[in-house]
Protein backbone atom coordinates (compact mmCIF):
# COMPACT_ATOMS: atom_id res chain seq x y z
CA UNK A 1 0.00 0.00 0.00
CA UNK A 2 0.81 3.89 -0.19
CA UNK A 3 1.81 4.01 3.39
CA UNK A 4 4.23 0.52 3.37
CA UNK A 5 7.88 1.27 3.93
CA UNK A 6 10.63 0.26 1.38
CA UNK A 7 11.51 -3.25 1.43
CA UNK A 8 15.44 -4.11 2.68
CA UNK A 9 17.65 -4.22 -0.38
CA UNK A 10 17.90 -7.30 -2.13
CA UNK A 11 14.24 -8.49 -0.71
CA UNK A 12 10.88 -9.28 -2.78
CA UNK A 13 7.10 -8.39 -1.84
CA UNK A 14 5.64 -11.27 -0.09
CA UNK A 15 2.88 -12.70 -2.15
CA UNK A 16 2.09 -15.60 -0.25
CA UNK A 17 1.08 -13.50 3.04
CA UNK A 18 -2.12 -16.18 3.66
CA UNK A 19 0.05 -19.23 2.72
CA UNK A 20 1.14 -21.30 6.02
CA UNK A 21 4.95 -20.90 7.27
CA UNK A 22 5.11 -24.86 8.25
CA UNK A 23 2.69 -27.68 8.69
CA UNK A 24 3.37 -30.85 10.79
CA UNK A 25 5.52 -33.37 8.67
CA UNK A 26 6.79 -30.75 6.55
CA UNK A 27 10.55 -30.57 6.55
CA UNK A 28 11.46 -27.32 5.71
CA UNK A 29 9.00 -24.77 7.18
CA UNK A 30 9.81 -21.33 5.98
CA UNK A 31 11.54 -19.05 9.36
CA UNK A 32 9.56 -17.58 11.37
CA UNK A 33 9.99 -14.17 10.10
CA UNK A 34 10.26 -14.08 6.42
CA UNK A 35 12.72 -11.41 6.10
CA UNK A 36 15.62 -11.68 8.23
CA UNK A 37 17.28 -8.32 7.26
CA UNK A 38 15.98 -5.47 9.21
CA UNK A 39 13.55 -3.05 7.00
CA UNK A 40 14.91 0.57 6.38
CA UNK A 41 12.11 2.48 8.06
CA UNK A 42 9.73 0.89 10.66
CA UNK A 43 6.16 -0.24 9.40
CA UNK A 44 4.45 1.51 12.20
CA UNK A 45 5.76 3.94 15.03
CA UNK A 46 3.82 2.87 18.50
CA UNK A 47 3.49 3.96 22.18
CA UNK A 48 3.49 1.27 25.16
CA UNK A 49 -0.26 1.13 26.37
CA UNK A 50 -1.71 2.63 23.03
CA UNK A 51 -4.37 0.85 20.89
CA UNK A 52 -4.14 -0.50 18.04
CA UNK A 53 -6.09 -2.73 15.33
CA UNK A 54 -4.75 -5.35 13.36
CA UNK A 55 -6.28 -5.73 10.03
CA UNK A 56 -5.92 -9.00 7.70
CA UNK A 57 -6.43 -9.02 4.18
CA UNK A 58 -9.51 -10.49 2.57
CA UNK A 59 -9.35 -13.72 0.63
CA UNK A 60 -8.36 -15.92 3.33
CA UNK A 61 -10.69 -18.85 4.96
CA UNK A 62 -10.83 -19.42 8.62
CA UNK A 63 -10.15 -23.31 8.80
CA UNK A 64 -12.84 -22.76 12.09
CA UNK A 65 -11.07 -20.82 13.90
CA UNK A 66 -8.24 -21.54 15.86
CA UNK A 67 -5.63 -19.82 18.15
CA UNK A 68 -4.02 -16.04 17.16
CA UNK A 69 -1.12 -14.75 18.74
CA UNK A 70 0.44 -10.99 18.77
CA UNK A 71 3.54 -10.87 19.77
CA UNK A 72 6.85 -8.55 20.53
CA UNK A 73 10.75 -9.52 20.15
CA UNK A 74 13.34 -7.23 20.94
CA UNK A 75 16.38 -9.57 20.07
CA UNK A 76 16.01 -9.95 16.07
CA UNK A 77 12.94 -12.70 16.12
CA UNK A 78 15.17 -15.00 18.35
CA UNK A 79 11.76 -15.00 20.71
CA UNK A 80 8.46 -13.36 21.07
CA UNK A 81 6.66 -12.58 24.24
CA UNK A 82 2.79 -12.66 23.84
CA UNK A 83 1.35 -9.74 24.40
CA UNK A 84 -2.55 -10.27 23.15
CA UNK A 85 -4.20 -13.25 22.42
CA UNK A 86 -7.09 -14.56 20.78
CA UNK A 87 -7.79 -18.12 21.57
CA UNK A 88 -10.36 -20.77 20.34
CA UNK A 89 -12.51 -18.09 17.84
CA UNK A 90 -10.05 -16.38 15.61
CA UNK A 91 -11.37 -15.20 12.70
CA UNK A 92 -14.44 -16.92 13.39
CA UNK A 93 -15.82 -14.73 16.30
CA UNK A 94 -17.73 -17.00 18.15
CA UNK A 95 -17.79 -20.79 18.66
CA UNK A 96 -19.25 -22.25 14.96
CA UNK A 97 -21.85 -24.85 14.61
CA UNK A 98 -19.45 -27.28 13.07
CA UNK A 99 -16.65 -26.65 10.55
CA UNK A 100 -16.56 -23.65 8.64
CA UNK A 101 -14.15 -21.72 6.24
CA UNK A 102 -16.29 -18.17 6.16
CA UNK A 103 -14.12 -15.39 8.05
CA UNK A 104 -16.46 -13.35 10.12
CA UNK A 105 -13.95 -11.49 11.88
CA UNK A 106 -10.80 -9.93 10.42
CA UNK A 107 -9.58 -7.01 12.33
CA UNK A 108 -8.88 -7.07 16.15
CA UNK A 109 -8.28 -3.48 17.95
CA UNK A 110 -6.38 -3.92 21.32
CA UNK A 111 -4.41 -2.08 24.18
CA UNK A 112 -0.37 -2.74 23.87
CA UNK A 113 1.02 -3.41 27.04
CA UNK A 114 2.54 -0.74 28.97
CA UNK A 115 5.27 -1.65 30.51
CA UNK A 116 6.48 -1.96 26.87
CA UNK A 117 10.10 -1.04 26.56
CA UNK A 118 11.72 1.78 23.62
CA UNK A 119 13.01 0.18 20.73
CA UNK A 120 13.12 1.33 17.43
CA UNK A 121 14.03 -2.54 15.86
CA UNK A 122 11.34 -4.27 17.61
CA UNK A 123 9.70 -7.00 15.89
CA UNK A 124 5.36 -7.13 15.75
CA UNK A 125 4.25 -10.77 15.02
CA UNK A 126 1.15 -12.22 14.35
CA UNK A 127 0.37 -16.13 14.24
CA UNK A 128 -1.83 -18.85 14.33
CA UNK A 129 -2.39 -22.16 14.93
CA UNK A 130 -5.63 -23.09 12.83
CA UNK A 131 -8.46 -25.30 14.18
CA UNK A 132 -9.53 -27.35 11.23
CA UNK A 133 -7.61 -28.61 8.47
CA UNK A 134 -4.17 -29.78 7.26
CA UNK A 135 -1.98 -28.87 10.74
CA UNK A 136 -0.61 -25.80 9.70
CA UNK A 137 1.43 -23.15 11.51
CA UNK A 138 0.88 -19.52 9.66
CA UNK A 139 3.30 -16.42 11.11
CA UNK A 140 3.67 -12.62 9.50
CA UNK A 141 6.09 -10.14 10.99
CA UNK A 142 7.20 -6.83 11.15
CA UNK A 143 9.67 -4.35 11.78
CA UNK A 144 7.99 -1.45 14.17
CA UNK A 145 9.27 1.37 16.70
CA UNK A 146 8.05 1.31 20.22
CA UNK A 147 8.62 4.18 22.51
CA UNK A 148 8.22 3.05 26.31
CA UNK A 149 9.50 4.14 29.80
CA UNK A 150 10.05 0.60 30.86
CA UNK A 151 13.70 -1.47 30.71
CA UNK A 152 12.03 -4.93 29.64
CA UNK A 153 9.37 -6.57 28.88
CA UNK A 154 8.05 -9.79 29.94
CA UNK A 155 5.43 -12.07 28.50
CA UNK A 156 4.20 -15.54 28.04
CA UNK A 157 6.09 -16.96 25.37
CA UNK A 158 4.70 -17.07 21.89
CA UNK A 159 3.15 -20.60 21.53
CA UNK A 160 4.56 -22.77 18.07
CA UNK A 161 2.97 -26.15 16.93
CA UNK A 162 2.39 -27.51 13.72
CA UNK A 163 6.48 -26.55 12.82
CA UNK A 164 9.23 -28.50 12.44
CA UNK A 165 11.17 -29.37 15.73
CA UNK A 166 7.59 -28.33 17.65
CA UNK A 167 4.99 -30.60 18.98
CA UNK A 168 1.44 -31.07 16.59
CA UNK A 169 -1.93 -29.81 17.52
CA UNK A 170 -4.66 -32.37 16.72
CA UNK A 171 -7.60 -30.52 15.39
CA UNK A 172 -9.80 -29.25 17.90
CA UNK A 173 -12.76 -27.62 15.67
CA UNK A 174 -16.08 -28.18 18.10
CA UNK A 175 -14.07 -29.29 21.42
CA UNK A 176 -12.57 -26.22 22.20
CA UNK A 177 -12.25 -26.72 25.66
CA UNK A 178 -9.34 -28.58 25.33
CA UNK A 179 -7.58 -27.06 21.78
């Protein structure tokens, strides 16, 4: 879009933003973060504690739901502390009466933490562990600037399945109780 920053030099526009980043027997899932060289300019410049929505594309299905993580690194993607969540429903909205593919639900507006630290390389992620379906793993990140008062930040760590090297998630679309 108009307001996207530059991609890093020698990178390509990601095309395959809905496609999965692993999937449980697959034996070489993409990384975690796409792009491993650090973008020129920040996607987005945030403050600890403000709100902010996270908008997804249309065209994608919803594979019933599922688990969505945001998450925060400030060492280069080497880990991600969680810092919202939205479990069992995502994209969905609600519980479904059975399996479904229709997205009802594809922005989510939310409070950053914060005790938030400043950074100006932090890394925003987003993924998700889909209810229904082949046992995929799907992950997007970005670059963004975060200007905070506090020295760390410490969250639950972001959870991984359906990757290589990371345990499998059975699907769980109607018994999510126990997904």
């Amino acid at each position: 879009g108009k307001d996207c920053p530059q991609l890093p030099p020698g990178q390509q526009l990601d095309y395959s933003i809905n496609s999965p980043i692993g999937n449980a027997g697959n034996d070489s899932p993409m990384p975690l973060c796409k792009y491993s060289t650090p973008w020129p300019t920040p996607a987005a410049k945030w403050a600890a504690g403000q709100s902010i929505t996270v908008s997804f594309v249309p065209g994608g299905i919803s594979h019933s739901g599922g688990h969505c993580e945001f998450s925060m690194s400030y060492d280069g993607g080497k880990t991600f502390a969680v810092i919202h969540q939205e479990l069992r429903y995502c994209f969905v909205g609600s519980k479904p009466s059975g399996t479904t593919n229709v997205v009802t639900q594809s922005s989510y507006t939310f409070n950053l933490p914060k005790d938030l630290p400043s950074s100006d390389k932090a890394i925003f992620a987003w993924s998700w562990v889909n209810a229904s379906g082949n046992r995929e793993f799907y992950m997007n990140c970005a670059d963004v600037a975060i200007s905070g008062t506090s020295k760390s930040y410490t969250g639950k760590e972001m959870t991984i399945a359906n990757y290589k090297g990371y345990p499998t998630i059975p699907e769980f679309a109607g018994n999510y109780d126990t997904g």
